[in-house]
N, C-alpha and C. Protein backbone atom coordinates (compact mmCIF):
# COMPACT_ATOMS: atom_id res chain seq x y z
N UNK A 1 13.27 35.28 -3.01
CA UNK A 1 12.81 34.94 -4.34
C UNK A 1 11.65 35.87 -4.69
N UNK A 2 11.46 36.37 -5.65
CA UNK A 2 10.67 37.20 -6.65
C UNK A 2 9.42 36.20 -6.82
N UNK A 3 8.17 37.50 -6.31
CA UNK A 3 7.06 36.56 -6.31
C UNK A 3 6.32 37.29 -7.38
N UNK A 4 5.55 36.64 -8.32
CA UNK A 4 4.85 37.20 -9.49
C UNK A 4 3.98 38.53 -9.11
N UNK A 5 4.14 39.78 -10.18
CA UNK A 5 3.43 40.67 -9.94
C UNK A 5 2.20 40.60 -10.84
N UNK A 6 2.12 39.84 -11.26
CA UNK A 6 0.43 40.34 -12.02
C UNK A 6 0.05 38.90 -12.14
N UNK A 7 -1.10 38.35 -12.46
CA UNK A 7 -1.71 36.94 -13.17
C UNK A 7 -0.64 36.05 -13.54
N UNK A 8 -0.52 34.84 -13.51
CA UNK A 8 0.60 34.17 -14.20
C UNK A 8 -0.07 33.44 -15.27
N UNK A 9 0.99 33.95 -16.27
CA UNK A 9 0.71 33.16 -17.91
C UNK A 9 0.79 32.00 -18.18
N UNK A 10 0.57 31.30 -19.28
CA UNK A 10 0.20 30.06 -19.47
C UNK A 10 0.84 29.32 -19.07
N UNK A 11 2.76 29.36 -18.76
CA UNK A 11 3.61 28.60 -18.74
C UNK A 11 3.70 28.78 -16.96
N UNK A 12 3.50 29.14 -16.10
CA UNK A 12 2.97 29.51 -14.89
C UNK A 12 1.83 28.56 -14.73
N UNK A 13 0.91 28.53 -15.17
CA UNK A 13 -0.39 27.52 -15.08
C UNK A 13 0.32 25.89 -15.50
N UNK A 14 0.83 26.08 -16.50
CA UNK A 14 1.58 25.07 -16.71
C UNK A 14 2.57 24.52 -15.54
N UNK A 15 3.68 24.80 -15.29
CA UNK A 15 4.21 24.56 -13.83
C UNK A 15 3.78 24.04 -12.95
N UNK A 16 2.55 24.91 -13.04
CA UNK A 16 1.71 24.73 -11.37
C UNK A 16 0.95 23.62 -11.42
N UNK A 17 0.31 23.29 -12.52
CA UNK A 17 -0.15 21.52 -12.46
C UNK A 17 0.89 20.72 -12.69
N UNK A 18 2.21 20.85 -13.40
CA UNK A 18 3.21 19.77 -13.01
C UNK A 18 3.06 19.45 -11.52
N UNK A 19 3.33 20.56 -10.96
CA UNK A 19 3.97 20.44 -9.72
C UNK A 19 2.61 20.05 -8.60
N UNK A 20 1.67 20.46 -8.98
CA UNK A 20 0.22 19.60 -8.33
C UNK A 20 0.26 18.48 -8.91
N UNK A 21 0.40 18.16 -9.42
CA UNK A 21 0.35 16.56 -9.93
C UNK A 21 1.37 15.86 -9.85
N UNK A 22 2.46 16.35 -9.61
CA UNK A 22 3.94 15.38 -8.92
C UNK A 22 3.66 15.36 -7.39
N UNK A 23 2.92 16.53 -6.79
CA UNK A 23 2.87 16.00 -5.47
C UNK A 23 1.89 15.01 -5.04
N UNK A 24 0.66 14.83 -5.92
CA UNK A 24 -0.32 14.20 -5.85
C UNK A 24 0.28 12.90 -6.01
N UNK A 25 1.17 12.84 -7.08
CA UNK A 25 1.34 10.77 -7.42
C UNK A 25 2.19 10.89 -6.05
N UNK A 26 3.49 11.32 -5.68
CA UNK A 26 4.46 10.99 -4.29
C UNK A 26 3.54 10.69 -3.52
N UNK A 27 2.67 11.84 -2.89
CA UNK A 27 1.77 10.75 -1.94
C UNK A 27 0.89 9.85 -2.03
N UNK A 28 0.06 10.09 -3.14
CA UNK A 28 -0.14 8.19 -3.83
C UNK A 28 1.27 7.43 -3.53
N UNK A 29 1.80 7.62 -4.38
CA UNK A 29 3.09 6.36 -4.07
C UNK A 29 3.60 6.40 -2.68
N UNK A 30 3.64 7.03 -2.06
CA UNK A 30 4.10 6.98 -0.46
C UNK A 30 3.00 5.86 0.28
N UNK A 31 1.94 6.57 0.39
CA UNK A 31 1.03 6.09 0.94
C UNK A 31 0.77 4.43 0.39
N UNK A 32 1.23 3.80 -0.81
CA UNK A 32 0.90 2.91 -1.31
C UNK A 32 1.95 1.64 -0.97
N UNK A 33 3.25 2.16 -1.16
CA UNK A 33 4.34 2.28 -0.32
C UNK A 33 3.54 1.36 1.29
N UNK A 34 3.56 2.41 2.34
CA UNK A 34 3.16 2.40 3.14
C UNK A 34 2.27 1.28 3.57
N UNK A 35 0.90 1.26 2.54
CA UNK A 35 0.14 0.41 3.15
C UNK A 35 0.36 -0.75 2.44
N UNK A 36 1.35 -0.69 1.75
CA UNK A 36 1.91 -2.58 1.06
C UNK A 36 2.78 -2.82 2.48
N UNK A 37 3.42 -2.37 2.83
CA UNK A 37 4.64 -2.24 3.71
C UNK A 37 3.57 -3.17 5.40
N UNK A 38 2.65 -2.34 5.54
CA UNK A 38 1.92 -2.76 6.82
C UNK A 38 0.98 -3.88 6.12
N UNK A 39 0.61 -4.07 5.34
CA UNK A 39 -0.22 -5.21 5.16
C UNK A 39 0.86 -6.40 5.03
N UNK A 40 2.31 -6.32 4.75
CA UNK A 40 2.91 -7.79 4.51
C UNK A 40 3.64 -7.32 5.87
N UNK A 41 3.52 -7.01 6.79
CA UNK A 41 3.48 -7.03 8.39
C UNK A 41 3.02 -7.32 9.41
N UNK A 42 1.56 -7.28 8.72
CA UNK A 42 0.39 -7.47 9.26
C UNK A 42 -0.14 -6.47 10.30
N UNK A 43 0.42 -5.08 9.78
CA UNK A 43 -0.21 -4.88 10.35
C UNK A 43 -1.39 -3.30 9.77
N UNK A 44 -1.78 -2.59 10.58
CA UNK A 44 -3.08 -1.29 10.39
C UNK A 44 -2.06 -0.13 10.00
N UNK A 45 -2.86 0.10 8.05
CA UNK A 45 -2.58 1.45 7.99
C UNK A 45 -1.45 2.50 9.05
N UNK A 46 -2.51 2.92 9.98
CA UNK A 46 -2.59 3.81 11.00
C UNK A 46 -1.38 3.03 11.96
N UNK A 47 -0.84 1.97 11.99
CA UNK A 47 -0.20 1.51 13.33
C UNK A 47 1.10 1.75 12.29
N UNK A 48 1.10 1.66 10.79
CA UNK A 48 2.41 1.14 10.45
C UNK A 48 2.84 3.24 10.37
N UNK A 49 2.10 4.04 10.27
CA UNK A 49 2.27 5.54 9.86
C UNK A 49 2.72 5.56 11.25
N UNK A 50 2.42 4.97 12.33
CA UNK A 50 2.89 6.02 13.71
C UNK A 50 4.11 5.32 13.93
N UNK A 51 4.68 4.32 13.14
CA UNK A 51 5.83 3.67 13.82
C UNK A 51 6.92 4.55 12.92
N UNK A 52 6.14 4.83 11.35
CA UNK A 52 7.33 5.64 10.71
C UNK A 52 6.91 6.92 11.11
N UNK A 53 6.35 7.87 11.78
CA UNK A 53 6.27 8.97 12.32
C UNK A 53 7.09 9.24 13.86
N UNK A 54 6.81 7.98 14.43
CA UNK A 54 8.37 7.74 15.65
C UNK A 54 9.87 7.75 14.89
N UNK A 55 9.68 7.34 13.89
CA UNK A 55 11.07 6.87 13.43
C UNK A 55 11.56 8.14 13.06
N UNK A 56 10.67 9.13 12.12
CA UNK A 56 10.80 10.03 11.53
C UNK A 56 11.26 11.47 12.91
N UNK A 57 10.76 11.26 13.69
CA UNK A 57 10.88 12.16 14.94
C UNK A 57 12.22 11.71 15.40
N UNK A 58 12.42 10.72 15.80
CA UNK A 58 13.68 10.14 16.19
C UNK A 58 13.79 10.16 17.97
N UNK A 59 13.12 10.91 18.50
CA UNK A 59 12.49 10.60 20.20
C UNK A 59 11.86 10.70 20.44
N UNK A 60 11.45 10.09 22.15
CA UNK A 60 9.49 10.34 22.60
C UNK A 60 8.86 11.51 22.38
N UNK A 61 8.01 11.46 21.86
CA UNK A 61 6.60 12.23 21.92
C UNK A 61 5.44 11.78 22.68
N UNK A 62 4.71 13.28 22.79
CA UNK A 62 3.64 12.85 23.45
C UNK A 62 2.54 12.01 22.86
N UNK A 63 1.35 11.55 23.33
CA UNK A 63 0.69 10.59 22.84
C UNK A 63 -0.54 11.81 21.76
N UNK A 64 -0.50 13.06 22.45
CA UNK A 64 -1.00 14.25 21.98
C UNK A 64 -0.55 14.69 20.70
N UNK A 65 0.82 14.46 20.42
CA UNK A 65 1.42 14.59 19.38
C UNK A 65 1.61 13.77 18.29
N UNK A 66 0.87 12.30 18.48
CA UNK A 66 0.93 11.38 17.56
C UNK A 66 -0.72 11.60 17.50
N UNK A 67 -1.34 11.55 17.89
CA UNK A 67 -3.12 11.90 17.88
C UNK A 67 -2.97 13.04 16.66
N UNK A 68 -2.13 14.28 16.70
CA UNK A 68 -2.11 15.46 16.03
C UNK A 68 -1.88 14.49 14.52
N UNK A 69 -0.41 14.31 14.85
CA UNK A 69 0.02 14.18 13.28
C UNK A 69 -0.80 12.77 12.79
N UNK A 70 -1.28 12.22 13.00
CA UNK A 70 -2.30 10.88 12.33
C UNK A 70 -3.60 11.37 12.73
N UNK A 71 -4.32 12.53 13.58
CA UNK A 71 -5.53 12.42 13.49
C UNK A 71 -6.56 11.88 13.62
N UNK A 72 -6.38 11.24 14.85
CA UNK A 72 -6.88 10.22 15.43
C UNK A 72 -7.27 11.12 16.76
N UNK A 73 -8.61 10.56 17.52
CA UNK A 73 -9.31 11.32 18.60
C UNK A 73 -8.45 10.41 19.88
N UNK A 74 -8.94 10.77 20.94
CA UNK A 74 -8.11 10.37 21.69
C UNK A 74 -8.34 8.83 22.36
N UNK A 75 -9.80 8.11 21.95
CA UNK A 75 -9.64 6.87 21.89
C UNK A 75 -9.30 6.16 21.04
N UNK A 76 -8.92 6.71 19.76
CA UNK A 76 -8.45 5.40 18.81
C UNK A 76 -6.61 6.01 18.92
N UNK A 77 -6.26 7.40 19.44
CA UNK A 77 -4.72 6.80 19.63
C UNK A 77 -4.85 6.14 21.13
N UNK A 78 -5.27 6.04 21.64
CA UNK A 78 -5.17 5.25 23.32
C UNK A 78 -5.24 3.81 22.65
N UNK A 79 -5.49 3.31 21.43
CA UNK A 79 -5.89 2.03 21.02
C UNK A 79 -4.77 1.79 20.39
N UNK A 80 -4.34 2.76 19.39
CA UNK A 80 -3.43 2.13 18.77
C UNK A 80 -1.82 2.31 19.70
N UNK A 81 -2.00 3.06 20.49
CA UNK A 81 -0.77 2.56 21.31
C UNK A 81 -0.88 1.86 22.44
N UNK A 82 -2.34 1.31 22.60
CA UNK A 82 -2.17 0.15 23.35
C UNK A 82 -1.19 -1.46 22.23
N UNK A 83 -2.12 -1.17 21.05
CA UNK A 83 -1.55 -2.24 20.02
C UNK A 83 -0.06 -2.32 19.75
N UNK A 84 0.60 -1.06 19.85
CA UNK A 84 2.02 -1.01 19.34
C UNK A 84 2.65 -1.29 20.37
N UNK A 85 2.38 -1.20 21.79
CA UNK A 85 3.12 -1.18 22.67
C UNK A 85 2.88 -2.88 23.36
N UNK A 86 1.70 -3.57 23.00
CA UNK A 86 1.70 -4.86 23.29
C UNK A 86 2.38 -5.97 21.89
N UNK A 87 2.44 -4.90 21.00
CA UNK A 87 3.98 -5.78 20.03
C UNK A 87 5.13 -5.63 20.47
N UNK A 88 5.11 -4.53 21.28
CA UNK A 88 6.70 -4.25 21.49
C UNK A 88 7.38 -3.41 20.76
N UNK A 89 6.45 -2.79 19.91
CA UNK A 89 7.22 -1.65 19.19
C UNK A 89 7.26 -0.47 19.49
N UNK A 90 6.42 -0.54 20.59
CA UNK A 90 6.70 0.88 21.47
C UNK A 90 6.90 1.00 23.22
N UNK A 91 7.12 1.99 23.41
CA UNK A 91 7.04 1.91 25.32
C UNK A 91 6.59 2.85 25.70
N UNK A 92 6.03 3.20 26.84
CA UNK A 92 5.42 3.98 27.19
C UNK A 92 6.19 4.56 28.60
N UNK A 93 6.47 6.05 28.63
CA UNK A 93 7.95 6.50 29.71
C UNK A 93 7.15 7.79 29.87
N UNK A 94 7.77 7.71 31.67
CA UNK A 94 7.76 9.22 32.16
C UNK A 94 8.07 10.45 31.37
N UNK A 95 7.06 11.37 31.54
CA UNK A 95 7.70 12.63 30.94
C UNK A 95 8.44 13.38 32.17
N UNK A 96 9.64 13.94 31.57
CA UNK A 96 10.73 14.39 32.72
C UNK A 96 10.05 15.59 32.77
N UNK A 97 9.61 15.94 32.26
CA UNK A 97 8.76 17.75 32.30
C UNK A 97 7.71 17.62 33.16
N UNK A 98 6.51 16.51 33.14
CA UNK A 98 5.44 16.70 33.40
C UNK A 98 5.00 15.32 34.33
N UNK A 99 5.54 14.74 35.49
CA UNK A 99 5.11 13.82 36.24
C UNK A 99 3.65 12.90 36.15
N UNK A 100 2.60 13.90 34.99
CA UNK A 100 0.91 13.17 35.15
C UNK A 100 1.01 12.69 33.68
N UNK A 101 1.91 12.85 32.66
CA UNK A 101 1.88 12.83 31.75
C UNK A 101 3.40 11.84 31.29
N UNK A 102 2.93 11.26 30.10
CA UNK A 102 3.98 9.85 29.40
C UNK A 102 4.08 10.24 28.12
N UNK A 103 5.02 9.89 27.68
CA UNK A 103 5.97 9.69 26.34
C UNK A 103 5.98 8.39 25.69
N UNK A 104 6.02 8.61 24.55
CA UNK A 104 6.00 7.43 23.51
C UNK A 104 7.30 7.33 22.90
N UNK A 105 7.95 6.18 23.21
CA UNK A 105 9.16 5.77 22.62
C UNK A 105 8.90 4.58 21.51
N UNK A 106 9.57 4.82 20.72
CA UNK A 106 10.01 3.57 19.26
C UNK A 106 10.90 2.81 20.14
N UNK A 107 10.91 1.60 19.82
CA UNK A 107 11.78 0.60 20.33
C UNK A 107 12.26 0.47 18.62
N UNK A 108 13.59 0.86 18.46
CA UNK A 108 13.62 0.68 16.96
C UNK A 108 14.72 -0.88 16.76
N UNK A 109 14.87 -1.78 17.68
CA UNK A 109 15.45 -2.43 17.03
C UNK A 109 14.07 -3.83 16.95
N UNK A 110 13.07 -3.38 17.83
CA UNK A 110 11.78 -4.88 17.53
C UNK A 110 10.97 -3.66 16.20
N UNK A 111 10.86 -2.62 15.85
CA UNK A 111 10.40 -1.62 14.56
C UNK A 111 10.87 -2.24 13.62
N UNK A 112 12.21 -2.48 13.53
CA UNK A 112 13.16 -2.33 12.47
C UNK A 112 12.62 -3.38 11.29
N UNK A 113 12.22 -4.32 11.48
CA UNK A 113 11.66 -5.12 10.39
C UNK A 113 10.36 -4.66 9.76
N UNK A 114 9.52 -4.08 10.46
CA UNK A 114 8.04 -3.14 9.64
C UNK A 114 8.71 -1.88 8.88
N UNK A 115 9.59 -1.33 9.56
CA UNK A 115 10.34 -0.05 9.10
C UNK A 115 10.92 -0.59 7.82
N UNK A 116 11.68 -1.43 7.97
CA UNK A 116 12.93 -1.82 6.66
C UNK A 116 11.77 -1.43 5.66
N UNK A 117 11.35 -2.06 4.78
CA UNK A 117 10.63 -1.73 3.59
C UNK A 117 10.03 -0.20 3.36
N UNK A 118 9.78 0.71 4.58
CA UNK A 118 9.66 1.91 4.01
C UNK A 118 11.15 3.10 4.15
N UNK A 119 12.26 2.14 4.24
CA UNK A 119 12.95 2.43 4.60
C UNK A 119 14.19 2.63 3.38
N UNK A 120 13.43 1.49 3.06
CA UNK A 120 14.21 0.98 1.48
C UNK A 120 13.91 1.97 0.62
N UNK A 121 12.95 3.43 0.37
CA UNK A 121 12.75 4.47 -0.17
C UNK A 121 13.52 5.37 -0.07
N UNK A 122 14.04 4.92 1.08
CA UNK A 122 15.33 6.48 1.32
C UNK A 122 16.28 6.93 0.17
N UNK A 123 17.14 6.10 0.18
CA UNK A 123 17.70 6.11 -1.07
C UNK A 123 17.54 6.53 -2.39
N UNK A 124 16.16 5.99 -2.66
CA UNK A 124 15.85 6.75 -4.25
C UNK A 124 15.78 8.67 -4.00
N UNK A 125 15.34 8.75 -2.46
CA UNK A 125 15.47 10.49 -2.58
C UNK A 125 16.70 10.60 -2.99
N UNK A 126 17.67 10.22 -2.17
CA UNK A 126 19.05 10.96 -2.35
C UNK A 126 19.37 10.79 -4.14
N UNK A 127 19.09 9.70 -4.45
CA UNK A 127 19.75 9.43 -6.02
C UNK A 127 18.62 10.98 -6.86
N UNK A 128 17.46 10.79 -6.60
CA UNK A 128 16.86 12.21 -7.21
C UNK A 128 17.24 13.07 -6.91
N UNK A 129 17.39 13.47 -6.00
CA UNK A 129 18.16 15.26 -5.52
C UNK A 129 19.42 15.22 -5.77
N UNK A 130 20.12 14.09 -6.43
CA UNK A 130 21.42 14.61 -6.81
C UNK A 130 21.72 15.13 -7.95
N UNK A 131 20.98 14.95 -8.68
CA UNK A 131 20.57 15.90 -10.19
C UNK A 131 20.07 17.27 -9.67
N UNK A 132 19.71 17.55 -8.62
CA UNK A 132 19.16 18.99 -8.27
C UNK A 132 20.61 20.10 -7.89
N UNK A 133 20.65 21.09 -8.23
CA UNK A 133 21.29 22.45 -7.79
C UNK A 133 20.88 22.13 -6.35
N UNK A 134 22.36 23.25 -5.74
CA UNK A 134 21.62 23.94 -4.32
C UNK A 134 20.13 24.41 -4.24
N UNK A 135 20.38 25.59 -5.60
CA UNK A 135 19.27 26.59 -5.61
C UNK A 135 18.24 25.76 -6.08
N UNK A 136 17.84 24.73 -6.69
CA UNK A 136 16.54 24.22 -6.50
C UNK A 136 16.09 23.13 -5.54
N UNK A 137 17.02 22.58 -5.09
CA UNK A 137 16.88 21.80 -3.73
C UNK A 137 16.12 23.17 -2.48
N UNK A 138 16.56 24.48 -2.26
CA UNK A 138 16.55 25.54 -1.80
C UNK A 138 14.76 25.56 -1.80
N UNK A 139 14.75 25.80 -3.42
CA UNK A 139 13.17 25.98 -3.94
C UNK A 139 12.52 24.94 -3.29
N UNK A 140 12.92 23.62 -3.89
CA UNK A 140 11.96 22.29 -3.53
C UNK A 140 11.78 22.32 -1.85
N UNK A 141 12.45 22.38 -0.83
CA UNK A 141 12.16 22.38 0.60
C UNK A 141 11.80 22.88 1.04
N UNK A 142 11.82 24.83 0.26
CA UNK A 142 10.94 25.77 1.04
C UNK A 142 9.18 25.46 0.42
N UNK A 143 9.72 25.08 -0.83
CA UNK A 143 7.52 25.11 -1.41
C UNK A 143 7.25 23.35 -0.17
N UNK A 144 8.12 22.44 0.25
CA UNK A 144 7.63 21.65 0.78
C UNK A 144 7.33 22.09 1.85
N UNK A 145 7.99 23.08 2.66
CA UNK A 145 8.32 23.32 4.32
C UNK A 145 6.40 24.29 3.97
N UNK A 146 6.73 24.85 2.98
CA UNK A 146 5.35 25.85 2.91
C UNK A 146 4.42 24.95 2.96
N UNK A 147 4.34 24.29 1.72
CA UNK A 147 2.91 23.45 2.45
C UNK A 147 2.51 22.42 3.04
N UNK A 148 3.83 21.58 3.76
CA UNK A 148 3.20 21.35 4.66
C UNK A 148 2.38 22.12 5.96
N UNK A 149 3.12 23.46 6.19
CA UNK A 149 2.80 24.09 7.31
C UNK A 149 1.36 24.35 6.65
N UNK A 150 1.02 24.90 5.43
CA UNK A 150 -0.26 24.83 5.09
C UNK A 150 -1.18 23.94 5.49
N UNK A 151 -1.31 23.03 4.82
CA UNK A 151 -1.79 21.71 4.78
C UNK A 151 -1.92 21.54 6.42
N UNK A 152 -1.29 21.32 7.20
CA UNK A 152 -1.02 21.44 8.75
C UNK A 152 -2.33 22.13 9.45
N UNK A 153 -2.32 23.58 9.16
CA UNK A 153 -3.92 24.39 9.58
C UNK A 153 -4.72 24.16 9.00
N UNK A 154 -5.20 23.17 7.81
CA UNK A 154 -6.75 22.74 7.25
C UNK A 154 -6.62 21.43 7.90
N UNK A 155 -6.12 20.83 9.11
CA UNK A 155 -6.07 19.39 9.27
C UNK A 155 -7.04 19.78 10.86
């Protein structure tokens, strides 16, 4: 794709706050989503993001790797997977690579009821992207894949 050679004009500036400001409400609404979802669960922000961040991975990770993506130091994830794992929504397993080191598994069928409600969002993606082209589905995943990886190195 053809990247602008000089300043971009008004309708360029224009765009570019649509599109800053559609990503801004999704994660408002995600996140809102989210923490309606864990409060009629009962349970923390932070406990209900790592159960859909297991889900979202789909196998164990390290406990290093859930610390990364939630940002949490290494005593408050040692806490919150003490919490998830004394609900039962998680387990804690050998790493086959590394004998001193454990893996975090989703138990997704005791998950599945905190999950259902952010789960129930799936769907509206697919019904939106079906109005999309290849070629802008193409666009929309690479400006997402971009910044998240952005966003990723200021974290």
């Amino acid at each position: 794709m053809d990247k602008p050679s000089s300043s971009p004009g008004p309708q360029h500036e224009a765009l570019t706050a649509r599109v800053r400001d559609g990503v801004r409400n999704l994660v408002q609404s995600v996140e809102a989503i989210r923490d309606r979802a864990a409060k009629l669960q009962h349970l923390h922000p932070t406990d209900f993001a790592c159960l859909s961040y297991l889900k979202g991975v789909g196998g164990p990770v390290s406990p290093k790797q859930i610390n990364a993506q939630l940002n949490l130091s290494s005593g408050s994830g040692t806490a919150l997977l003490d919490r998830l794992e004394k609900a039962g929504y998680t387990r804690r397993l050998p790493n086959p690579d590394d004998r001193r080191s454990i893996l975090i598994e989703l138990d997704l069928e005791k998950a599945e009821e905190p999950l259902r409600r952010l789960l129930e969002i799936e769907p509206s993606y697919r019904t939106v992207m079906e109005s999309f082209s290849e070629a802008e589905l193409e666009a929309i995943a690479r400006f997402m894949e971009e910044m998240g990886a952005f966003v990723y190195k200021l974290s």
